[in-house]
PDB file of N, CA and C in Angstrom:
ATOM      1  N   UNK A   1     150.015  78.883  56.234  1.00  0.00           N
ATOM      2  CA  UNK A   1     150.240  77.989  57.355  1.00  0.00           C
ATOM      3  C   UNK A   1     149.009  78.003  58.268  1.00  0.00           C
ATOM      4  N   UNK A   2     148.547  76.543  58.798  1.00  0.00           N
ATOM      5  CA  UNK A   2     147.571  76.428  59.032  1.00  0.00           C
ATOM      6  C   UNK A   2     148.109  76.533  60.971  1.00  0.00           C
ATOM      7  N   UNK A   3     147.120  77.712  61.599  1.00  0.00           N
ATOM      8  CA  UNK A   3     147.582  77.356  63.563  1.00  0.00           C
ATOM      9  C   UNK A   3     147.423  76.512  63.828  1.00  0.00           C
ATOM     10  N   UNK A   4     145.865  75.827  63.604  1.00  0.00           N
ATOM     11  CA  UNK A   4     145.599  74.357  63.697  1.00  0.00           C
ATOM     12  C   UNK A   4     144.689  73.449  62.975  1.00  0.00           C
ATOM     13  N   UNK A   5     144.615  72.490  63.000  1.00  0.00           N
ATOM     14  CA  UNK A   5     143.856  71.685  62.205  1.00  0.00           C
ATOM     15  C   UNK A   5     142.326  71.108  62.527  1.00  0.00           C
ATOM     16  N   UNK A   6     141.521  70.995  61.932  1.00  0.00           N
ATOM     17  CA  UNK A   6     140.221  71.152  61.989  1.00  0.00           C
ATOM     18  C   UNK A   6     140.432  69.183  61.956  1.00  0.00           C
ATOM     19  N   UNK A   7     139.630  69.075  63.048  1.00  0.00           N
ATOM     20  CA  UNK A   7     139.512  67.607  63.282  1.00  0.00           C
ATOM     21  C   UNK A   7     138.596  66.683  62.976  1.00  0.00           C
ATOM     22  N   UNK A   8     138.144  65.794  61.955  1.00  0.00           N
ATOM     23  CA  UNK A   8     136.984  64.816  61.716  1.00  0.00           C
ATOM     24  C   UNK A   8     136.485  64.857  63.055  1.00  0.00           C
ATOM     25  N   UNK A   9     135.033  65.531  63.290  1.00  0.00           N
ATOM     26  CA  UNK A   9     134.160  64.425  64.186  1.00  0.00           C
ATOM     27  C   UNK A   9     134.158  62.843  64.519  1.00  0.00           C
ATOM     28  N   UNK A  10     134.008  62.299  65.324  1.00  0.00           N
ATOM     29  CA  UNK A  10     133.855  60.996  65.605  1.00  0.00           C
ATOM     30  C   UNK A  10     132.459  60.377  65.507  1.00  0.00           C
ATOM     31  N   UNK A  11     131.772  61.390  64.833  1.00  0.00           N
ATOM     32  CA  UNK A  11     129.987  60.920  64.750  1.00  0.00           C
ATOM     33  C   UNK A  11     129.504  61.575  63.290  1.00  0.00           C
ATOM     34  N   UNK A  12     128.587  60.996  63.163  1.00  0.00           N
ATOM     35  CA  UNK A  12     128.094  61.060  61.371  1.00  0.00           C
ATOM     36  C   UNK A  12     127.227  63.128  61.098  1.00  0.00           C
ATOM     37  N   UNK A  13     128.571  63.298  60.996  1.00  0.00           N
ATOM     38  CA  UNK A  13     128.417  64.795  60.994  1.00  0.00           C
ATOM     39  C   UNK A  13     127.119  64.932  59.870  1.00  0.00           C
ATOM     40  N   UNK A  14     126.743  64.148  58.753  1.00  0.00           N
ATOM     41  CA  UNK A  14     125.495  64.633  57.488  1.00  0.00           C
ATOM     42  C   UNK A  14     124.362  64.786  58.704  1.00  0.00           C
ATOM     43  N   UNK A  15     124.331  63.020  59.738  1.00  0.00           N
ATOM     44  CA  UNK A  15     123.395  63.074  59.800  1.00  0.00           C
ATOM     45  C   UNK A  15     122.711  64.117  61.109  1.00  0.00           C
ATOM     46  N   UNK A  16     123.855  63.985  61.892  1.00  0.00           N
ATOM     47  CA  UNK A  16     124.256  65.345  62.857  1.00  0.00           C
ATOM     48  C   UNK A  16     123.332  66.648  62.445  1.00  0.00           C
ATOM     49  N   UNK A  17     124.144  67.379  61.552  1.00  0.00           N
ATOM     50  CA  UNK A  17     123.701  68.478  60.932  1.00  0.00           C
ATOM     51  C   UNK A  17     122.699  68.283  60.681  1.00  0.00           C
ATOM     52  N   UNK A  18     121.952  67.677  59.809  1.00  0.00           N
ATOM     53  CA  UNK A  18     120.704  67.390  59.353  1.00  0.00           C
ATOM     54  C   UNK A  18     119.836  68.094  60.173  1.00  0.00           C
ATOM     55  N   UNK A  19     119.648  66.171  61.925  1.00  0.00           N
ATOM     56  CA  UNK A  19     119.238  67.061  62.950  1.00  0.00           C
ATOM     57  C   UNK A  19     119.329  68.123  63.222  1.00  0.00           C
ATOM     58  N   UNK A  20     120.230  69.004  63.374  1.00  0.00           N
ATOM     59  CA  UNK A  20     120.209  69.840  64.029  1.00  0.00           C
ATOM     60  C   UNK A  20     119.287  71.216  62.998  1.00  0.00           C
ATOM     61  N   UNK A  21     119.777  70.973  62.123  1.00  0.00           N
ATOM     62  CA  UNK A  21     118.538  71.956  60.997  1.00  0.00           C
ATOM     63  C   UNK A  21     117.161  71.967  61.691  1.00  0.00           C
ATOM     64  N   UNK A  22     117.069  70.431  61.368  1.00  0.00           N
ATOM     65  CA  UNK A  22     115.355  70.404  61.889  1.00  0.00           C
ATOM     66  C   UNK A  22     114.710  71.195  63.164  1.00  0.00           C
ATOM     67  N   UNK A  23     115.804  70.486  63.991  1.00  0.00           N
ATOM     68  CA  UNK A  23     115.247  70.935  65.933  1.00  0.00           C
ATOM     69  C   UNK A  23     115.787  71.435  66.087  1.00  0.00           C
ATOM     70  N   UNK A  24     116.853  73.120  65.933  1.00  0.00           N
ATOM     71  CA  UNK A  24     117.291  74.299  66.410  1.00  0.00           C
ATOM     72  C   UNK A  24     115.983  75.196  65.876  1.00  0.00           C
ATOM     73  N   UNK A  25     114.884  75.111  67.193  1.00  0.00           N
ATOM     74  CA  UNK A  25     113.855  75.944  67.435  1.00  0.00           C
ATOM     75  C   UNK A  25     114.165  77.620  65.918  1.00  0.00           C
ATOM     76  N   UNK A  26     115.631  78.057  66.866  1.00  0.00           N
ATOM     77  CA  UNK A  26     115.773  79.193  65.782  1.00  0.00           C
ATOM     78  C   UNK A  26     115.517  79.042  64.434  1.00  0.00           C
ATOM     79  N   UNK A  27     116.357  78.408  64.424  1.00  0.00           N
ATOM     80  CA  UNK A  27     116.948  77.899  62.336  1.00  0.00           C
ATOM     81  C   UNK A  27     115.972  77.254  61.844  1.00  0.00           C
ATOM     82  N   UNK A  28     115.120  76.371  62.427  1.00  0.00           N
ATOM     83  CA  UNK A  28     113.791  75.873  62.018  1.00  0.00           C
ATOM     84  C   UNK A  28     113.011  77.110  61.649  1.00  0.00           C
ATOM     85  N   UNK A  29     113.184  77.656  62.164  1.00  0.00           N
ATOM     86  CA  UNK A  29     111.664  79.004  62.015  1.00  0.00           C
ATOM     87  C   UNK A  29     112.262  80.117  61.038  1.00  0.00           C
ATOM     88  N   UNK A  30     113.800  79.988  60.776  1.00  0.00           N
ATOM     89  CA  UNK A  30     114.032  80.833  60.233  1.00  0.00           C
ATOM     90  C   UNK A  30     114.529  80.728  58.721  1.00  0.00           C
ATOM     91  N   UNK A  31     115.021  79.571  58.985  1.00  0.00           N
ATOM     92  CA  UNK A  31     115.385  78.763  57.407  1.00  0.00           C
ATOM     93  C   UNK A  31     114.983  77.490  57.205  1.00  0.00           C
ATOM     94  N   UNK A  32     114.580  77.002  57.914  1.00  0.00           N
ATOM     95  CA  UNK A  32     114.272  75.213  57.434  1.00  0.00           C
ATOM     96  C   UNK A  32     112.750  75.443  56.994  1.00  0.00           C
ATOM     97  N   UNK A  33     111.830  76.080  57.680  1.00  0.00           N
ATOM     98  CA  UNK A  33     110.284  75.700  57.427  1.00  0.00           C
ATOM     99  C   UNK A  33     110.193  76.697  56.217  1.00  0.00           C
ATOM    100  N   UNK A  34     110.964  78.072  56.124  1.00  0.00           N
ATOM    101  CA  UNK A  34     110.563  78.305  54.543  1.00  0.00           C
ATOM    102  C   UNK A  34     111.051  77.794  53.419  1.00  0.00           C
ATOM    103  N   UNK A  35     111.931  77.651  53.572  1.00  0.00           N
ATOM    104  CA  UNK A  35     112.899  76.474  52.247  1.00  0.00           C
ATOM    105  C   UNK A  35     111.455  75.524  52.013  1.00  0.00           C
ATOM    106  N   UNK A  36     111.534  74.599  52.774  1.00  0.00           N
ATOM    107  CA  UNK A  36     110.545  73.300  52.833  1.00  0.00           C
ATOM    108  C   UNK A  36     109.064  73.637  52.356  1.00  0.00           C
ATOM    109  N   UNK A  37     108.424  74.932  52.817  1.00  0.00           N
ATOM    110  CA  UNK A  37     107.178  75.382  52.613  1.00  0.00           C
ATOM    111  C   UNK A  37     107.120  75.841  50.844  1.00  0.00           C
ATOM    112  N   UNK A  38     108.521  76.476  50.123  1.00  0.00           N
ATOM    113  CA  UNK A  38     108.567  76.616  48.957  1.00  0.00           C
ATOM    114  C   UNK A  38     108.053  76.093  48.134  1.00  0.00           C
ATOM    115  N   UNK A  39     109.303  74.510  48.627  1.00  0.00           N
ATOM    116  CA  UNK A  39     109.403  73.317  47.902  1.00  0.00           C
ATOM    117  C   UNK A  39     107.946  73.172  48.051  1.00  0.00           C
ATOM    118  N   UNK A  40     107.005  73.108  48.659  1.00  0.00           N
ATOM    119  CA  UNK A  40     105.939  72.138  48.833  1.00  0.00           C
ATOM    120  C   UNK A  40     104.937  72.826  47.982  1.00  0.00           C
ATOM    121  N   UNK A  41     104.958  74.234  48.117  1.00  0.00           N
ATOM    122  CA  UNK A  41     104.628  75.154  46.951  1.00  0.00           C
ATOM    123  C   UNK A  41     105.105  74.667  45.456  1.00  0.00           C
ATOM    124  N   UNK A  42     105.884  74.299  45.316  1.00  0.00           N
ATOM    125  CA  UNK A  42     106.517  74.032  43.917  1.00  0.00           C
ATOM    126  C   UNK A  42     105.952  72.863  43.801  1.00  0.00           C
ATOM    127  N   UNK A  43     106.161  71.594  44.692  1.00  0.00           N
ATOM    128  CA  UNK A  43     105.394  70.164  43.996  1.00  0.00           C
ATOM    129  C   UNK A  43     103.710  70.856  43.683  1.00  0.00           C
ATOM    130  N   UNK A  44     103.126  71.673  44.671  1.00  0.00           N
ATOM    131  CA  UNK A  44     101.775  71.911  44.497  1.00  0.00           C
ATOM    132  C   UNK A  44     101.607  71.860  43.171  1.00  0.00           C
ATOM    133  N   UNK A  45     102.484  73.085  42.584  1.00  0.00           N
ATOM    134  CA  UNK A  45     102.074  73.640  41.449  1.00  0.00           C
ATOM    135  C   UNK A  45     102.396  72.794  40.258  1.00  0.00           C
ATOM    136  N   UNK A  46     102.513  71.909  40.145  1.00  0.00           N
ATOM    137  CA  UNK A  46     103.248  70.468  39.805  1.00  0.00           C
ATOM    138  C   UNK A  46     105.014  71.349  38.742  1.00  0.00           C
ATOM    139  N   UNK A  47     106.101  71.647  39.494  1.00  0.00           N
ATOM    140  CA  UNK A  47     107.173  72.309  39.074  1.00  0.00           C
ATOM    141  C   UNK A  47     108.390  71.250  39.271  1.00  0.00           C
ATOM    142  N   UNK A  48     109.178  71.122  38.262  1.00  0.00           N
ATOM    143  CA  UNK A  48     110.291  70.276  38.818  1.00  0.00           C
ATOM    144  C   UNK A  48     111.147  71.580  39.932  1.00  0.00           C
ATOM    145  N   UNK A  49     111.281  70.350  41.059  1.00  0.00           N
ATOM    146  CA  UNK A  49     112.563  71.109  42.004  1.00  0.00           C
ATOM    147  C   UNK A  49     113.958  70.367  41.713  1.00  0.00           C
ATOM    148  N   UNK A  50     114.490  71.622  41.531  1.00  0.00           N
ATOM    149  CA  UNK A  50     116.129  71.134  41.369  1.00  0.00           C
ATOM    150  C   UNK A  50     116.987  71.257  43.445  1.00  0.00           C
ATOM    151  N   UNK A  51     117.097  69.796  44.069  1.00  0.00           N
ATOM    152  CA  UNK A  51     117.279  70.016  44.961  1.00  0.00           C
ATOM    153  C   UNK A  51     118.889  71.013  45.754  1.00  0.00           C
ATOM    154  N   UNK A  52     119.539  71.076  44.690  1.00  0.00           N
ATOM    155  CA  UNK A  52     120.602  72.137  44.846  1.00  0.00           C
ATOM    156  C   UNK A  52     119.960  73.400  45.334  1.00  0.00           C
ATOM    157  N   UNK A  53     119.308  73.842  43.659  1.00  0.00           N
ATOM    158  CA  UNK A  53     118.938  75.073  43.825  1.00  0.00           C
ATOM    159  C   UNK A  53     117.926  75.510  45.311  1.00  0.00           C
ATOM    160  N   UNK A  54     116.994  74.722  45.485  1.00  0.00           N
ATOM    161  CA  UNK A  54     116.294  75.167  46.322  1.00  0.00           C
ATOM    162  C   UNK A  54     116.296  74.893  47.500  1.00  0.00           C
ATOM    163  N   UNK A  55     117.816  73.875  47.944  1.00  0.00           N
ATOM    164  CA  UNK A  55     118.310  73.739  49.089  1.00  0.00           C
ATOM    165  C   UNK A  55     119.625  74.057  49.579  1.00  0.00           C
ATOM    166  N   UNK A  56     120.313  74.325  48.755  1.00  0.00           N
ATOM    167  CA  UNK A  56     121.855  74.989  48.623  1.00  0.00           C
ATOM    168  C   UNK A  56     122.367  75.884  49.911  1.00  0.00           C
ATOM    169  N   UNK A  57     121.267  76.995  49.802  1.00  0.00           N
ATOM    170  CA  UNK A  57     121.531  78.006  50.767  1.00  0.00           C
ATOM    171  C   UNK A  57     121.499  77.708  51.887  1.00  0.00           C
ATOM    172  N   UNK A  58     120.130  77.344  52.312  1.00  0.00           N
ATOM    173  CA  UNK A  58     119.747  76.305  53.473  1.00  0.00           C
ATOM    174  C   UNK A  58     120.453  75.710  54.058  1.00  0.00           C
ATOM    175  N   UNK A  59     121.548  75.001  53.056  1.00  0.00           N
ATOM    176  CA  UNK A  59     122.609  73.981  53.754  1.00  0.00           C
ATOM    177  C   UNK A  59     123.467  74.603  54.180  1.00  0.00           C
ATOM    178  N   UNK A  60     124.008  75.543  53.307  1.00  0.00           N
ATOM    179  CA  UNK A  60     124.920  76.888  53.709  1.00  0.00           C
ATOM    180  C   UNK A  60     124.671  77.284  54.534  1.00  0.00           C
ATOM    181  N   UNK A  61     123.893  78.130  54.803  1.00  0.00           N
ATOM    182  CA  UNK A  61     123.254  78.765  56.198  1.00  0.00           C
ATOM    183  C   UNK A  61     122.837  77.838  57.371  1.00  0.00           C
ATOM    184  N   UNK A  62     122.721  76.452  57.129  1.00  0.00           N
ATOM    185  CA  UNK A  62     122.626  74.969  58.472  1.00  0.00           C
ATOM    186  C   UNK A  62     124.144  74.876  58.779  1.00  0.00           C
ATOM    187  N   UNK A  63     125.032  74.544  57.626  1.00  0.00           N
ATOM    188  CA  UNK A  63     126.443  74.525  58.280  1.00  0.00           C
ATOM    189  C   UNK A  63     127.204  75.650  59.097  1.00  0.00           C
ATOM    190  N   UNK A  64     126.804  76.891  58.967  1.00  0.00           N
ATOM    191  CA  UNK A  64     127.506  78.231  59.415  1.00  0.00           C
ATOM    192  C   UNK A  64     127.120  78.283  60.798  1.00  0.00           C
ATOM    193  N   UNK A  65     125.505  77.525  61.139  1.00  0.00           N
ATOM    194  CA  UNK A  65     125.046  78.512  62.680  1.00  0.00           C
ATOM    195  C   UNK A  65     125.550  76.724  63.152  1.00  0.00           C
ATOM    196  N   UNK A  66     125.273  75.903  62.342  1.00  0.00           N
ATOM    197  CA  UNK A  66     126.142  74.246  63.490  1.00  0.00           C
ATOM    198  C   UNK A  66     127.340  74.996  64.065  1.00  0.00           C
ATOM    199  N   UNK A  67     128.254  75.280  63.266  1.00  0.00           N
ATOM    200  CA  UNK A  67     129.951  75.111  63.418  1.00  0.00           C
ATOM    201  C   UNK A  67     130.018  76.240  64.200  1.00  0.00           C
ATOM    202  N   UNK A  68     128.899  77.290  64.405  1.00  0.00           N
ATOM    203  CA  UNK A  68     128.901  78.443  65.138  1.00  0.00           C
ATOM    204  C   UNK A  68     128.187  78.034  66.300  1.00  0.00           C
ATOM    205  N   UNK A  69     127.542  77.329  66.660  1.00  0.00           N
ATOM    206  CA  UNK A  69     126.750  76.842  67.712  1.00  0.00           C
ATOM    207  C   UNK A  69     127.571  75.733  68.864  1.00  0.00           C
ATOM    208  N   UNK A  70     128.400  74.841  67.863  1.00  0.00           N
ATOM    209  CA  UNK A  70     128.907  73.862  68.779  1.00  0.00           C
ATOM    210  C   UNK A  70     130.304  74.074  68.657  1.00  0.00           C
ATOM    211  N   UNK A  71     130.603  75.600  68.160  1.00  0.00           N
ATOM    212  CA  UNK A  71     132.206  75.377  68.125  1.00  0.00           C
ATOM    213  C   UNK A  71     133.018  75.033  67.602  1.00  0.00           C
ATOM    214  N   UNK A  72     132.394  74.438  66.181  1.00  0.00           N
ATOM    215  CA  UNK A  72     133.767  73.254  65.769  1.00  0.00           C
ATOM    216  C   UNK A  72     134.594  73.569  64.582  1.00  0.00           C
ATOM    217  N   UNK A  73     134.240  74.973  63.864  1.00  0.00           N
ATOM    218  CA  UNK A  73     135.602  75.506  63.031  1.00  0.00           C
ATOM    219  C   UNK A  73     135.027  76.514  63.018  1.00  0.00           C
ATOM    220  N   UNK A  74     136.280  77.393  62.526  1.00  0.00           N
ATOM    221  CA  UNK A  74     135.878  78.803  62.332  1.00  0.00           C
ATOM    222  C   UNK A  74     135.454  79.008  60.838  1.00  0.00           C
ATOM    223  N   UNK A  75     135.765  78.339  59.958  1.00  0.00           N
ATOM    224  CA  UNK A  75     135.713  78.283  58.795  1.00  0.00           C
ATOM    225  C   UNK A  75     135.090  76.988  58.218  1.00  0.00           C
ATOM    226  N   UNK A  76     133.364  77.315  57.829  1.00  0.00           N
ATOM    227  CA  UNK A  76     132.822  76.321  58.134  1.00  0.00           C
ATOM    228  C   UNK A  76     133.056  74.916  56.765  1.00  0.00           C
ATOM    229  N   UNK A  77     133.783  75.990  55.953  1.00  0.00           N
ATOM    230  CA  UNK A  77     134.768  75.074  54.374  1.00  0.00           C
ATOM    231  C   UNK A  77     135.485  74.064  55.191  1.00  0.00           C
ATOM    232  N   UNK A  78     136.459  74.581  55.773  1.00  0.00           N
ATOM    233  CA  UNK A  78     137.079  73.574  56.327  1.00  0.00           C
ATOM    234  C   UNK A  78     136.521  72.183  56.971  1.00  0.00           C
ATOM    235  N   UNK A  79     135.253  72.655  57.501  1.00  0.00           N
ATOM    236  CA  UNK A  79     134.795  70.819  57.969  1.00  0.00           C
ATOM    237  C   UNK A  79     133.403  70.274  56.838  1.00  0.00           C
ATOM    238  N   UNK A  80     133.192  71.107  56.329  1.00  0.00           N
ATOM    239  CA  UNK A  80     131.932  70.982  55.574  1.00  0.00           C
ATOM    240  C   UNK A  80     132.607  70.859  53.935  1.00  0.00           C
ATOM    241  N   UNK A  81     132.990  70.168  53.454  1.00  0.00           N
ATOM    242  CA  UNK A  81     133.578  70.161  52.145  1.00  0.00           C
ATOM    243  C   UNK A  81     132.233  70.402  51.015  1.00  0.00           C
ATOM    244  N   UNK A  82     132.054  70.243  49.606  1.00  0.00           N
ATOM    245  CA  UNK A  82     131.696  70.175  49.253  1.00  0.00           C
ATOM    246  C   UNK A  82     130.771  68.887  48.896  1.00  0.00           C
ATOM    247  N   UNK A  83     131.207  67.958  48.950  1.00  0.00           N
ATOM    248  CA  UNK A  83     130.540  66.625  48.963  1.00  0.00           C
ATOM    249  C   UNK A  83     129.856  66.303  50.250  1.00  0.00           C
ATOM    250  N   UNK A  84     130.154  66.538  51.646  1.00  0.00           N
ATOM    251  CA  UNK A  84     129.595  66.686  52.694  1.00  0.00           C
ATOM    252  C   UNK A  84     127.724  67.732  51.980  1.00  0.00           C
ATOM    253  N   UNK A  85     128.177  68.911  52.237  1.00  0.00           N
ATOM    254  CA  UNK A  85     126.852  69.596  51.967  1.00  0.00           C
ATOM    255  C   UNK A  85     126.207  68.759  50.828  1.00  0.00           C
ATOM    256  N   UNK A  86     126.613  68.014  49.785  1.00  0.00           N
ATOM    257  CA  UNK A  86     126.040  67.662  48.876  1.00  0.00           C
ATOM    258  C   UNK A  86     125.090  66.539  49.391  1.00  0.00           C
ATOM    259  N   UNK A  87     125.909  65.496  50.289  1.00  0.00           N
ATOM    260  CA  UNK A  87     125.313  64.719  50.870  1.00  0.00           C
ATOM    261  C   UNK A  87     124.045  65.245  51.989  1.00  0.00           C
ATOM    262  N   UNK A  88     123.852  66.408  52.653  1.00  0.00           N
ATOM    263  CA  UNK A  88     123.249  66.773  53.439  1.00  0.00           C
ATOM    264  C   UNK A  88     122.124  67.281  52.706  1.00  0.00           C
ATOM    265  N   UNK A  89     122.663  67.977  51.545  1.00  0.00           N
ATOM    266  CA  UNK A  89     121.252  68.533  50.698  1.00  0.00           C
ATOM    267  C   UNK A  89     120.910  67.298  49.916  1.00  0.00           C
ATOM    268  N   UNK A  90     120.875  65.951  49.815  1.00  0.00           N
ATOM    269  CA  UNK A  90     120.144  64.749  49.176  1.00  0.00           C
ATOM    270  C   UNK A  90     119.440  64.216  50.072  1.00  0.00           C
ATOM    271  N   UNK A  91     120.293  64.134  51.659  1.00  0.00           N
ATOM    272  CA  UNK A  91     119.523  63.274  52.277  1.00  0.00           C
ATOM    273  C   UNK A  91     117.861  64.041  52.631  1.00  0.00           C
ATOM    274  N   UNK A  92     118.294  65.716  53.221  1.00  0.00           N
ATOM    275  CA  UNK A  92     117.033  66.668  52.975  1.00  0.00           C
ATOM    276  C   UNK A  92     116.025  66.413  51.909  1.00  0.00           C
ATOM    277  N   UNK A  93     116.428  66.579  50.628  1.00  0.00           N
ATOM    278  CA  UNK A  93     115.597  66.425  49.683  1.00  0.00           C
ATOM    279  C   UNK A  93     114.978  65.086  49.472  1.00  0.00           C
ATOM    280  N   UNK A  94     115.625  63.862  49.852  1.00  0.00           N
ATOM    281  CA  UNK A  94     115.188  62.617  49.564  1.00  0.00           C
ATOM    282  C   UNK A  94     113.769  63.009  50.880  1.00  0.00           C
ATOM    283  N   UNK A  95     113.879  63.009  52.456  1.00  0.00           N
ATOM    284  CA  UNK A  95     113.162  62.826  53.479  1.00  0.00           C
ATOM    285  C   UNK A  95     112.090  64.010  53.141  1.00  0.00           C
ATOM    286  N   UNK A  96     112.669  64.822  52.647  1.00  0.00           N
ATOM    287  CA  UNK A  96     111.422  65.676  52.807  1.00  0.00           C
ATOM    288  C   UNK A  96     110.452  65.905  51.872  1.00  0.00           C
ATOM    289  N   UNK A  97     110.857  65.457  50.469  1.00  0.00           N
ATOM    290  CA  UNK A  97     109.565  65.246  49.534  1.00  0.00           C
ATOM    291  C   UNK A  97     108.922  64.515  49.960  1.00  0.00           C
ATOM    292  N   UNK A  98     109.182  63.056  50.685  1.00  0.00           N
ATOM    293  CA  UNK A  98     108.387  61.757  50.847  1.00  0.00           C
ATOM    294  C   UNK A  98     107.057  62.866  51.733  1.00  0.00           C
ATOM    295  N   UNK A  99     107.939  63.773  52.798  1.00  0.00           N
ATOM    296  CA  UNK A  99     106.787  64.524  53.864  1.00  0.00           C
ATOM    297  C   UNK A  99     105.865  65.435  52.514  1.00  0.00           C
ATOM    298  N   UNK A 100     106.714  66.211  51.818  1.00  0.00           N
ATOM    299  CA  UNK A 100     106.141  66.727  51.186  1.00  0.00           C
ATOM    300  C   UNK A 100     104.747  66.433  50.313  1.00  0.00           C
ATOM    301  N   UNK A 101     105.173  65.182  49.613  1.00  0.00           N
ATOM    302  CA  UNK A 101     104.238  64.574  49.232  1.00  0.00           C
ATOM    303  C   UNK A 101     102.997  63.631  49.978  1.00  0.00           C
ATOM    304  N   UNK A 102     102.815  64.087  51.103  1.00  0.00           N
ATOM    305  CA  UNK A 102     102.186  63.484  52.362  1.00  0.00           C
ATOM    306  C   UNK A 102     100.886  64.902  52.368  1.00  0.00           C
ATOM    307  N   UNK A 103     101.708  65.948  51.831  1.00  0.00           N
ATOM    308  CA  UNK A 103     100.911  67.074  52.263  1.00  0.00           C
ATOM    309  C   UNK A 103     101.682  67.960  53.510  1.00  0.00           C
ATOM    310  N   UNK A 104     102.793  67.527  53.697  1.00  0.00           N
ATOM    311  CA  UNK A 104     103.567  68.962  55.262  1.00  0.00           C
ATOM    312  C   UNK A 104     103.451  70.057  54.480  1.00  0.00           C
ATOM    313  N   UNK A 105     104.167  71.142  55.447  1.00  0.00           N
ATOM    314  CA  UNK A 105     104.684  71.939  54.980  1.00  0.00           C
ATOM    315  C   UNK A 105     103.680  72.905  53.990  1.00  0.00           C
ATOM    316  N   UNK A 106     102.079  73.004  54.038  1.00  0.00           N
ATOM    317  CA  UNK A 106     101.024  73.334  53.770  1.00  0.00           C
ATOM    318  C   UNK A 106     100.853  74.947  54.359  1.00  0.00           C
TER     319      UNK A 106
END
């Protein structure tokens, strides 16, 4: 039995989260710029990236400090389903090779 129920946001939680990966000063410095610096290591070396694998955690660890930061479940399964993170780790991987391949993340 559930005490209470975990409520849809009223705003585009992928793209929400996303942001907030990027510009939480912390989580930027602590998980977003090495994930990204990997990857950019890996196109260097000309390597296929599988964007699961090398963003998975990342997303994991972006959804845990959001839902811990703004409050909004205790259990970050409950608002973050599986297709949610899936969507969050494509839209990442789509935006950030384009940077990648620009040369960031150097």
């Amino acid at each position: 039995m559930k005490i209470f129920e975990v409520v849809e946001p009223n705003f585009d939680l992928i793209d929400d989260t996303s942001f907030f990966m990027r510009n939480d000063p912390e989580f930027y410095r602590k998980e977003y710029f090495p994930a990204m610096a990997s990857m950019a290591d890996m196109h260097e070396k000309g390597k296929v990236i599988d964007a699961k694998k090398s963003l998975g955690k990342l997303v994991d660890n972006g959804c845990s400090s959001y839902c811990k930061k703004y409050n909004l479940a205790k259990n970050p399964e409950e608002l973050f389903t599986q297709e949610k993170r899936d969507a969050i780790i494509d839209k990442l991987f789509g935006e950030e090779m384009e940077q990648i391949k620009q040369g960031e993340y150097k």
